[in-house]
C-alpha atoms as a PDB file:
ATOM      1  CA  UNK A   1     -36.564  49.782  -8.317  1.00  0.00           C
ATOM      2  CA  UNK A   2     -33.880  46.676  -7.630  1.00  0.00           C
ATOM      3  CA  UNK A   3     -32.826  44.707 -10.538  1.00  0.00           C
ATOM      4  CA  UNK A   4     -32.387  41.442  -9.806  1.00  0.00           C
ATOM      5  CA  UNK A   5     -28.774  40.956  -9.694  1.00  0.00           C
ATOM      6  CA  UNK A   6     -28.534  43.385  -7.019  1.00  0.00           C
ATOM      7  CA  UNK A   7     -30.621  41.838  -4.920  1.00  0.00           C
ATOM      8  CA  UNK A   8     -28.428  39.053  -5.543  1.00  0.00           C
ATOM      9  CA  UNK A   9     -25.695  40.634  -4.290  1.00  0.00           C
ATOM     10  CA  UNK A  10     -24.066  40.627  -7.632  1.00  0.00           C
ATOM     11  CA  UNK A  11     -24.312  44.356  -8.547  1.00  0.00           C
ATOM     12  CA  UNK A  12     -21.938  44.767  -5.306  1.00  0.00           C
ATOM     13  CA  UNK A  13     -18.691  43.969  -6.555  1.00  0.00           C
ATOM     14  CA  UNK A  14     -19.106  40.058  -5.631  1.00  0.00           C
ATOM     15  CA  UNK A  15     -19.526  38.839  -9.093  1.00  0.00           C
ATOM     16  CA  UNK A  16     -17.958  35.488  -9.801  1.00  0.00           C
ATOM     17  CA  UNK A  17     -17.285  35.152  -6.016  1.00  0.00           C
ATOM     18  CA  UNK A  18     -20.873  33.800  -5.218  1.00  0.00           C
ATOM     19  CA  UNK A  19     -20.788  35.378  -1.854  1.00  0.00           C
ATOM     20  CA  UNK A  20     -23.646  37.537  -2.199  1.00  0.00           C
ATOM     21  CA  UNK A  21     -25.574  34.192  -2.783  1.00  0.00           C
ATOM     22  CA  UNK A  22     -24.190  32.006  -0.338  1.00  0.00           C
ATOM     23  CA  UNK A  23     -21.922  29.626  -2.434  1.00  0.00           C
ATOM     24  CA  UNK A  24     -18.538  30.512  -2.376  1.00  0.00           C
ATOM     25  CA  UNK A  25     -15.524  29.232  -0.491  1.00  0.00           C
ATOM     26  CA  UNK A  26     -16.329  30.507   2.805  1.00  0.00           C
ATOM     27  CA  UNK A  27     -20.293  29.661   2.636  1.00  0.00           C
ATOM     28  CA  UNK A  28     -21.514  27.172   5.258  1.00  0.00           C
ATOM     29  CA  UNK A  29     -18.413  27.815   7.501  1.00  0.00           C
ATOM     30  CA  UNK A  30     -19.895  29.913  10.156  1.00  0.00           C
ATOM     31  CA  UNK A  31     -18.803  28.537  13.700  1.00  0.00           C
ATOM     32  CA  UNK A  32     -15.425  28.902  14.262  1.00  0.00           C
ATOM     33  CA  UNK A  33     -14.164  25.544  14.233  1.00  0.00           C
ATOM     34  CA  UNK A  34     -15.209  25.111  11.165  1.00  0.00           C
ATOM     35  CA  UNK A  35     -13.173  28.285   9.887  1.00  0.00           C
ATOM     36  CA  UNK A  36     -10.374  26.962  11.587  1.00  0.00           C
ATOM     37  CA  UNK A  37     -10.505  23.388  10.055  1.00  0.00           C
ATOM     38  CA  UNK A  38     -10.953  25.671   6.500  1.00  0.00           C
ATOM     39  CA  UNK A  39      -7.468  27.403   7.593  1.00  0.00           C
ATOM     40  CA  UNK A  40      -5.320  24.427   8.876  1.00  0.00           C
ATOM     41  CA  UNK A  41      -6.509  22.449   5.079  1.00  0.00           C
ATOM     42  CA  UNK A  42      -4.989  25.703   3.713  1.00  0.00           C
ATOM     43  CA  UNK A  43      -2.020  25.624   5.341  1.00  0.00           C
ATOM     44  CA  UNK A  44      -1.359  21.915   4.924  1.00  0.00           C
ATOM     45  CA  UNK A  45      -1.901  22.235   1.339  1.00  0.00           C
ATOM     46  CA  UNK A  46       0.652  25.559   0.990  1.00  0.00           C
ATOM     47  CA  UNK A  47       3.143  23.535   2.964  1.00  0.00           C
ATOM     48  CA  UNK A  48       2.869  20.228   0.510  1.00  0.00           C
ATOM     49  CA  UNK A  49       3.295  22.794  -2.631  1.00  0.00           C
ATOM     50  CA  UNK A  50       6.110  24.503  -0.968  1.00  0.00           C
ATOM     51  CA  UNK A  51       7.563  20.615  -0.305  1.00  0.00           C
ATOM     52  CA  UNK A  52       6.780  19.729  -3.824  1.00  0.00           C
ATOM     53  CA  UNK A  53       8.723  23.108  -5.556  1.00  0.00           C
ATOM     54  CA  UNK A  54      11.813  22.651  -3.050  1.00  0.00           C
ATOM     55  CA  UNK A  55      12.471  18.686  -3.797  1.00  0.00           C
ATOM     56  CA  UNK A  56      14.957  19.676  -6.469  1.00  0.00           C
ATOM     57  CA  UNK A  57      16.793  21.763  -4.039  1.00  0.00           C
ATOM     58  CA  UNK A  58      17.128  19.162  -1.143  1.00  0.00           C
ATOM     59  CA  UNK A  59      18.106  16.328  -3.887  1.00  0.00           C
ATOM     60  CA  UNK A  60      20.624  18.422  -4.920  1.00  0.00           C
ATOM     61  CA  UNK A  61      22.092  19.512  -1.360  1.00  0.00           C
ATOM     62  CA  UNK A  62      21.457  15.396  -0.519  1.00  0.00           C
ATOM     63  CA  UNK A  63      24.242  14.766  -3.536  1.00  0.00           C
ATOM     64  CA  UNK A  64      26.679  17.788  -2.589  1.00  0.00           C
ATOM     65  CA  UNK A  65      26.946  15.991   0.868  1.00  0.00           C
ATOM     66  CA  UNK A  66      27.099  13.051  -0.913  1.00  0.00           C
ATOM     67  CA  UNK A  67      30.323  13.844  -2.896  1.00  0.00           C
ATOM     68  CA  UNK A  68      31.872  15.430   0.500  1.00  0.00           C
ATOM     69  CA  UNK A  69      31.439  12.431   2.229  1.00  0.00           C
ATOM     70  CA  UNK A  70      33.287  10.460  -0.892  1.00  0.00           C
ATOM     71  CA  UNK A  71      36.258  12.878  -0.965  1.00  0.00           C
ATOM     72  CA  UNK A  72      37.010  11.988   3.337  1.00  0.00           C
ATOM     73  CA  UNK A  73      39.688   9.286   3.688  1.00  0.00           C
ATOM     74  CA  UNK A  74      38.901   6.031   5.559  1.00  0.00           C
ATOM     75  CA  UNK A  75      39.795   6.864   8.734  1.00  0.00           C
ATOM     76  CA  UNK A  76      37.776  10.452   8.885  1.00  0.00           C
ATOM     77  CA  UNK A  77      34.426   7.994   7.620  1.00  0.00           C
ATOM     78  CA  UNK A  78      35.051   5.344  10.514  1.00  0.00           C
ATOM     79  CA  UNK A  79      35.181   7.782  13.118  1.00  0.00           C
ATOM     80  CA  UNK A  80      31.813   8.583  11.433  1.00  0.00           C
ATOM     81  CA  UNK A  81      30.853   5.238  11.416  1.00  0.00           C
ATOM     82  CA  UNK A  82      30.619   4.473   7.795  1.00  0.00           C
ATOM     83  CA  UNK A  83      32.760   2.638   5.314  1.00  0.00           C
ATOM     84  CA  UNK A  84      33.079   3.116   1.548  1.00  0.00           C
ATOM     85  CA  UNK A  85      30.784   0.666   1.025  1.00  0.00           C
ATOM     86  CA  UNK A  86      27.783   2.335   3.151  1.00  0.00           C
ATOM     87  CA  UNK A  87      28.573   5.857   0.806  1.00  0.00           C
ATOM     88  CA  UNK A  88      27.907   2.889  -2.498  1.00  0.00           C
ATOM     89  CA  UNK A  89      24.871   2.192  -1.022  1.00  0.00           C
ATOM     90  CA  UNK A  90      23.425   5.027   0.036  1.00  0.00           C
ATOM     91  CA  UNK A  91      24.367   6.771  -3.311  1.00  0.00           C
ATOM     92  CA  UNK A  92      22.864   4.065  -5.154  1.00  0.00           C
ATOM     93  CA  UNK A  93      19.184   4.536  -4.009  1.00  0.00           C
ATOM     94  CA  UNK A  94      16.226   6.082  -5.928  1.00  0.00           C
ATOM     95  CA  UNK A  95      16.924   9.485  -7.233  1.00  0.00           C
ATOM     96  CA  UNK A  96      14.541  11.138  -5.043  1.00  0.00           C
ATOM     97  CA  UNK A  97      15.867   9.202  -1.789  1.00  0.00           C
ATOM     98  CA  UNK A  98      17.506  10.697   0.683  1.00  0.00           C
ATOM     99  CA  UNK A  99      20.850   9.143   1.719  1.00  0.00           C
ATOM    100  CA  UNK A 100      21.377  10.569   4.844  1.00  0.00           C
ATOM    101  CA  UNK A 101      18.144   8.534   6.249  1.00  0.00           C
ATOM    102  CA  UNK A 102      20.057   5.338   4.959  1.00  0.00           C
ATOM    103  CA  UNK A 103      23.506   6.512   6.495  1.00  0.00           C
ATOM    104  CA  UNK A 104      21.660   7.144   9.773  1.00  0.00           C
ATOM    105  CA  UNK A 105      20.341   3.702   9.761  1.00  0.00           C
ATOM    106  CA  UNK A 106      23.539   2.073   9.457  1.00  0.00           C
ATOM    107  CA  UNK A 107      25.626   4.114  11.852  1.00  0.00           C
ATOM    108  CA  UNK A 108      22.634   3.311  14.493  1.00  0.00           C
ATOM    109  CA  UNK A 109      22.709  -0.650  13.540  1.00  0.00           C
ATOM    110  CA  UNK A 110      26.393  -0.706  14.202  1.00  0.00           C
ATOM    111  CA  UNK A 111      26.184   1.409  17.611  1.00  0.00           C
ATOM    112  CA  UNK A 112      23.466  -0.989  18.747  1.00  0.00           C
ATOM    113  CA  UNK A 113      25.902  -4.114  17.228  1.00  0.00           C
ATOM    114  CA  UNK A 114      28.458  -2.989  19.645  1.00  0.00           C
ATOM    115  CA  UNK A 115      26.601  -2.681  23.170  1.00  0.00           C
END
């Protein structure tokens, strides 16, 4: 005689999972695109928590490089292409901002100034 939770599939070792009864994270993904849709949301969501746990490590290499730039004399940050005053600006954005972006910017606007 069959009880009824193993004809559930329950009794199997899938308890909790649902996938003897057709709910659980996989159920209604049978075609293959479908499994591979499932596996790129996966990945884009490991990548975004990875992003999210390493922001305090790229703010704080964006600062180190931040102080290295402010120890270079004047004439090592013009053949750069920045001035003192870009390095005030840059390190006065948001916390969370990265400088280099800005510093890009303005060494670009200047090369473009020049042509």
């Amino acid at each position: 005689m069959t009880s009824s939770t193993e004809s559930s599939g329950i009794g199997r070792g899938e308890a909790g999972l649902g996938v003897g009864l057709g709910v659980g994270l996989g159920a209604g993904l049978g075609t293959g695109r479908a499994r591979r849709l499932w596996a790129r949301c996966g990945h884009a969501l490991a990548r975004a928590l990875l992003r999210a746990l390493a922001w305090p490590l790229r703010v704080y290499e964006a600062r180190r490089i931040m102080l290295q730039l402010g120890s270079l004399g004047d004439h090592e940050l013009r053949d750069m292409g920045l001035t003192r005053l870009d390095l005030q600006d840059a390190s006065a954005l948001a916390f969370d901002a990265d400088p280099s972006l800005a510093l890009r910017r303005r060494v670009e606007e200047r090369r473009r100034r020049r042509r």
